[in-house]
PDB file of N, CA and C in Angstrom:
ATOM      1  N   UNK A   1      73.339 251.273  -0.581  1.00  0.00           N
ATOM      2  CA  UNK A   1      74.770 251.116  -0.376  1.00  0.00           C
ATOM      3  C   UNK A   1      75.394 250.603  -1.671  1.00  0.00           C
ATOM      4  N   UNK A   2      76.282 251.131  -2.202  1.00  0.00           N
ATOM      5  CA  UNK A   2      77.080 250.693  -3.659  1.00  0.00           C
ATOM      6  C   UNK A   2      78.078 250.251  -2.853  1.00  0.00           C
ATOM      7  N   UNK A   3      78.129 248.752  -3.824  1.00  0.00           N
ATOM      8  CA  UNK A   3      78.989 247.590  -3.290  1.00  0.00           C
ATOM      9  C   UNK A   3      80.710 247.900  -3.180  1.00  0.00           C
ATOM     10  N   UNK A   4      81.378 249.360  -4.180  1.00  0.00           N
ATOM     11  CA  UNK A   4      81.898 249.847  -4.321  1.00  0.00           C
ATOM     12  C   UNK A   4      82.626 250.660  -3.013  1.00  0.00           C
ATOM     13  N   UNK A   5      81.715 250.916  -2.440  1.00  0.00           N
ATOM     14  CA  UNK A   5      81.601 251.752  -1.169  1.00  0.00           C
ATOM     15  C   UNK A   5      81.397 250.989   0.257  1.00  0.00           C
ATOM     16  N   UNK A   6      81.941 249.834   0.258  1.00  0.00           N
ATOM     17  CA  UNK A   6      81.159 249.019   1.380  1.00  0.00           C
ATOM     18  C   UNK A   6      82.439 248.038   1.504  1.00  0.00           C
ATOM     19  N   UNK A   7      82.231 247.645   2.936  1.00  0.00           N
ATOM     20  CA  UNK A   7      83.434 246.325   3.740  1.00  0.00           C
ATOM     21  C   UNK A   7      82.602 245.612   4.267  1.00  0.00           C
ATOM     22  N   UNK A   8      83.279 244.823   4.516  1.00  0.00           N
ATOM     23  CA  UNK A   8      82.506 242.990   5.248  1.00  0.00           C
ATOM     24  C   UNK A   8      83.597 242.717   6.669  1.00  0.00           C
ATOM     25  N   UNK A   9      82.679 243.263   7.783  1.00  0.00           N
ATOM     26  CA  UNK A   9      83.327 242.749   8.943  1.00  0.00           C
ATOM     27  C   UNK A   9      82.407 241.446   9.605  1.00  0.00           C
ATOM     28  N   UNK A  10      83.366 240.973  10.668  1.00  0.00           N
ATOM     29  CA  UNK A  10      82.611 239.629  10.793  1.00  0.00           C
ATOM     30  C   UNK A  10      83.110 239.983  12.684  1.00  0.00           C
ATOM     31  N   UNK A  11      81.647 240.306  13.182  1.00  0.00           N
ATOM     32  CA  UNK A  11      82.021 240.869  14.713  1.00  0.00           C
ATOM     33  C   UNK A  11      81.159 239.731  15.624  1.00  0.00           C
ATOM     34  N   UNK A  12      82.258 239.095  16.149  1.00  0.00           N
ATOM     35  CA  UNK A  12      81.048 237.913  17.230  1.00  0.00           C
ATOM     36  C   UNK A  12      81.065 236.343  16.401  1.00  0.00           C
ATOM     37  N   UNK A  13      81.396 236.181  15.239  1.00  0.00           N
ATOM     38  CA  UNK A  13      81.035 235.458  14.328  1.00  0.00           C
ATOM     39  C   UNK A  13      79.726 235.659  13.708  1.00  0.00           C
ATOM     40  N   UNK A  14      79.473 237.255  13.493  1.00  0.00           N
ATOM     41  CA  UNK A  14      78.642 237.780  12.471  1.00  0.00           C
ATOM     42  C   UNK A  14      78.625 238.423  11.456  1.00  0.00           C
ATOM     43  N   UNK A  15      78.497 238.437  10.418  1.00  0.00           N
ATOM     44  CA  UNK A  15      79.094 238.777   9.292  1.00  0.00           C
ATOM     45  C   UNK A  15      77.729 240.171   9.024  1.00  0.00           C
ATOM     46  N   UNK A  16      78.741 241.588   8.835  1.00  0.00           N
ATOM     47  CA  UNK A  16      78.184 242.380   8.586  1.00  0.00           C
ATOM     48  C   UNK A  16      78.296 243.192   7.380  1.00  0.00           C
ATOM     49  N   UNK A  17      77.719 244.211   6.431  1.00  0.00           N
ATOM     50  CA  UNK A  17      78.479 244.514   5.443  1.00  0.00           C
ATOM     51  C   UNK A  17      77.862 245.836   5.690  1.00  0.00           C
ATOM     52  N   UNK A  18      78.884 247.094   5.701  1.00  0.00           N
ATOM     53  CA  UNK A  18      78.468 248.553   6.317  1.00  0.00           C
ATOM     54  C   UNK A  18      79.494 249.823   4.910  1.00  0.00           C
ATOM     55  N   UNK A  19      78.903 250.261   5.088  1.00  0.00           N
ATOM     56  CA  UNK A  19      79.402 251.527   4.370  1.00  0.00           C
ATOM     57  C   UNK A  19      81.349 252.010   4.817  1.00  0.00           C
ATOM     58  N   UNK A  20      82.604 251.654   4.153  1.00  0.00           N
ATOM     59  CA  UNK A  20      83.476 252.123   4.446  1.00  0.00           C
ATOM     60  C   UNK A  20      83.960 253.088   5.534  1.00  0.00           C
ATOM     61  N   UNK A  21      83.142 253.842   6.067  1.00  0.00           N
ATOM     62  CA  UNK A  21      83.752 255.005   6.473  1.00  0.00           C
ATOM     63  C   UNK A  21      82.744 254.685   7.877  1.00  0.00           C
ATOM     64  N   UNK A  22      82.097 253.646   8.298  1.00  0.00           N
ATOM     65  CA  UNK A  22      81.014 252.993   9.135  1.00  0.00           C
ATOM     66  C   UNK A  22      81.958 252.482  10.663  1.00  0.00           C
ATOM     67  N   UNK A  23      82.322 253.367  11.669  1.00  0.00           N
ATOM     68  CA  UNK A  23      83.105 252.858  12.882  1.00  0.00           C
ATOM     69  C   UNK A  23      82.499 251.244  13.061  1.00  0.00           C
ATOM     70  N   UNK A  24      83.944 250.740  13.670  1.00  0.00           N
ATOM     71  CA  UNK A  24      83.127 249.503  14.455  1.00  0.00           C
ATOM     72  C   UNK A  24      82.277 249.490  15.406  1.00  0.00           C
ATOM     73  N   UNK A  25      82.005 250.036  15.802  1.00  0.00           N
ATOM     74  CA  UNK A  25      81.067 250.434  17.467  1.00  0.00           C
ATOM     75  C   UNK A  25      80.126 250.626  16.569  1.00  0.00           C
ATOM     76  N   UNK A  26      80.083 251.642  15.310  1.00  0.00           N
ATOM     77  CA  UNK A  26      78.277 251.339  14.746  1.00  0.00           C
ATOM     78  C   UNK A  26      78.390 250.483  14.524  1.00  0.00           C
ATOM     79  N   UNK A  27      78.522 249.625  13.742  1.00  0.00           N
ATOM     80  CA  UNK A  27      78.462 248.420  12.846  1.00  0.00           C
ATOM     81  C   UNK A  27      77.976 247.616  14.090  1.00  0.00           C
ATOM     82  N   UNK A  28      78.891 247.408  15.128  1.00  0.00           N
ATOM     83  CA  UNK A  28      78.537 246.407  15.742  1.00  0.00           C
ATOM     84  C   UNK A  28      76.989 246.613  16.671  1.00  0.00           C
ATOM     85  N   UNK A  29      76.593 247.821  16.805  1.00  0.00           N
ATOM     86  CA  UNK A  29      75.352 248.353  16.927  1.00  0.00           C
ATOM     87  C   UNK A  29      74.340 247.997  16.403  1.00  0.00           C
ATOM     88  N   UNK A  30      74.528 247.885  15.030  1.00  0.00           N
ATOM     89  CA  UNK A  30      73.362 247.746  13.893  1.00  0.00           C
ATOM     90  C   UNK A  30      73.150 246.007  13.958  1.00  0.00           C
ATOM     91  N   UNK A  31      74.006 245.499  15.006  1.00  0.00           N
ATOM     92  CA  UNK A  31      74.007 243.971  14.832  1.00  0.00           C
ATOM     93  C   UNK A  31      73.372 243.630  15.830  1.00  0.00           C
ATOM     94  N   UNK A  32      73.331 244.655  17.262  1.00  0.00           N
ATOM     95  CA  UNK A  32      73.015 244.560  18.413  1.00  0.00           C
ATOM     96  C   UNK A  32      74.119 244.080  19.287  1.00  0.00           C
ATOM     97  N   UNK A  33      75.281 244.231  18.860  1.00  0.00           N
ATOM     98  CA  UNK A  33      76.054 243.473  20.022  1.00  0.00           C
ATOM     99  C   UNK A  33      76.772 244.639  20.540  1.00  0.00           C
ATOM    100  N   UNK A  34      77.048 244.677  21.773  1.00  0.00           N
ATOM    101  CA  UNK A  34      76.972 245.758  22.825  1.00  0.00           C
ATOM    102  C   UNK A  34      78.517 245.821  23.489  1.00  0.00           C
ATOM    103  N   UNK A  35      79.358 246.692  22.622  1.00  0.00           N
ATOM    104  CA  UNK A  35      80.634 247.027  23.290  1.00  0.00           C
ATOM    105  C   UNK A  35      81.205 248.171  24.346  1.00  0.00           C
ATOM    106  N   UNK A  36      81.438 247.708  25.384  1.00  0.00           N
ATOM    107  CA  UNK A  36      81.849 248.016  26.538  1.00  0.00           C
ATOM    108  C   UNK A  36      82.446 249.371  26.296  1.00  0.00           C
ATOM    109  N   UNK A  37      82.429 250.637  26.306  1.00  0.00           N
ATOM    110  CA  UNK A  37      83.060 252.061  26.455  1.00  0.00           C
ATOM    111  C   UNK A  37      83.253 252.838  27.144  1.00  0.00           C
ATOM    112  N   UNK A  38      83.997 253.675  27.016  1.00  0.00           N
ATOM    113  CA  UNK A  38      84.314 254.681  28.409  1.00  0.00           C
ATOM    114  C   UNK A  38      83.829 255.604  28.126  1.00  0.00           C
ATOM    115  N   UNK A  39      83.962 256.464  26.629  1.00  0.00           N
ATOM    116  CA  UNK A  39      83.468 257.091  26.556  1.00  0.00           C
ATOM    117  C   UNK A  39      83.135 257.353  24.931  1.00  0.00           C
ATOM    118  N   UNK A  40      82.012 258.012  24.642  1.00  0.00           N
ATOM    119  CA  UNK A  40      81.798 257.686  22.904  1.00  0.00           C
ATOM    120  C   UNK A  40      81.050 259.038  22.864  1.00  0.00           C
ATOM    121  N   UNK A  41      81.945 259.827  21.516  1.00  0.00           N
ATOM    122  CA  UNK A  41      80.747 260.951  20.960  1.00  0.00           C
ATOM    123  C   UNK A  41      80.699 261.159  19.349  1.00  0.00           C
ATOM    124  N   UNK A  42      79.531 260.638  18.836  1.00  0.00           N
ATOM    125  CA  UNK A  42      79.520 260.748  17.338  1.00  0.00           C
ATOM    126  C   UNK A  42      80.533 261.721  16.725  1.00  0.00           C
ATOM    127  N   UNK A  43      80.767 262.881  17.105  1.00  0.00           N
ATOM    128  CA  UNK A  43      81.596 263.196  16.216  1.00  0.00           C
ATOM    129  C   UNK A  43      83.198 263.162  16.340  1.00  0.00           C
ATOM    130  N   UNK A  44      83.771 262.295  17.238  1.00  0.00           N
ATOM    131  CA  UNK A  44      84.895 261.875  17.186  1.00  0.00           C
ATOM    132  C   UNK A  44      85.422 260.473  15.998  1.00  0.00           C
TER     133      UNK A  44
END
């Protein structure tokens, strides 16, 4: 990941750092914390 290319979200009081273009629902995935949806399809 080039630091260039990357954001710092902080989900839960966890501080994550993911690739720009990285939805919150992944991000918060890659952390394990588990958001409630109706409905989700990667390529939306």
């Amino acid at each position: 990941m080039n630091e260039e290319n990357t954001v710092t979200l902080i989900i839960d009081g966890q501080k994550v750092e993911v690739e720009e273009r990285t939805t919150i629902l992944k991000a918060a995935k890659e952390l394990g914390i588990e958001i409630p949806i109706l409905c989700y399809h990667p390529a939306l």
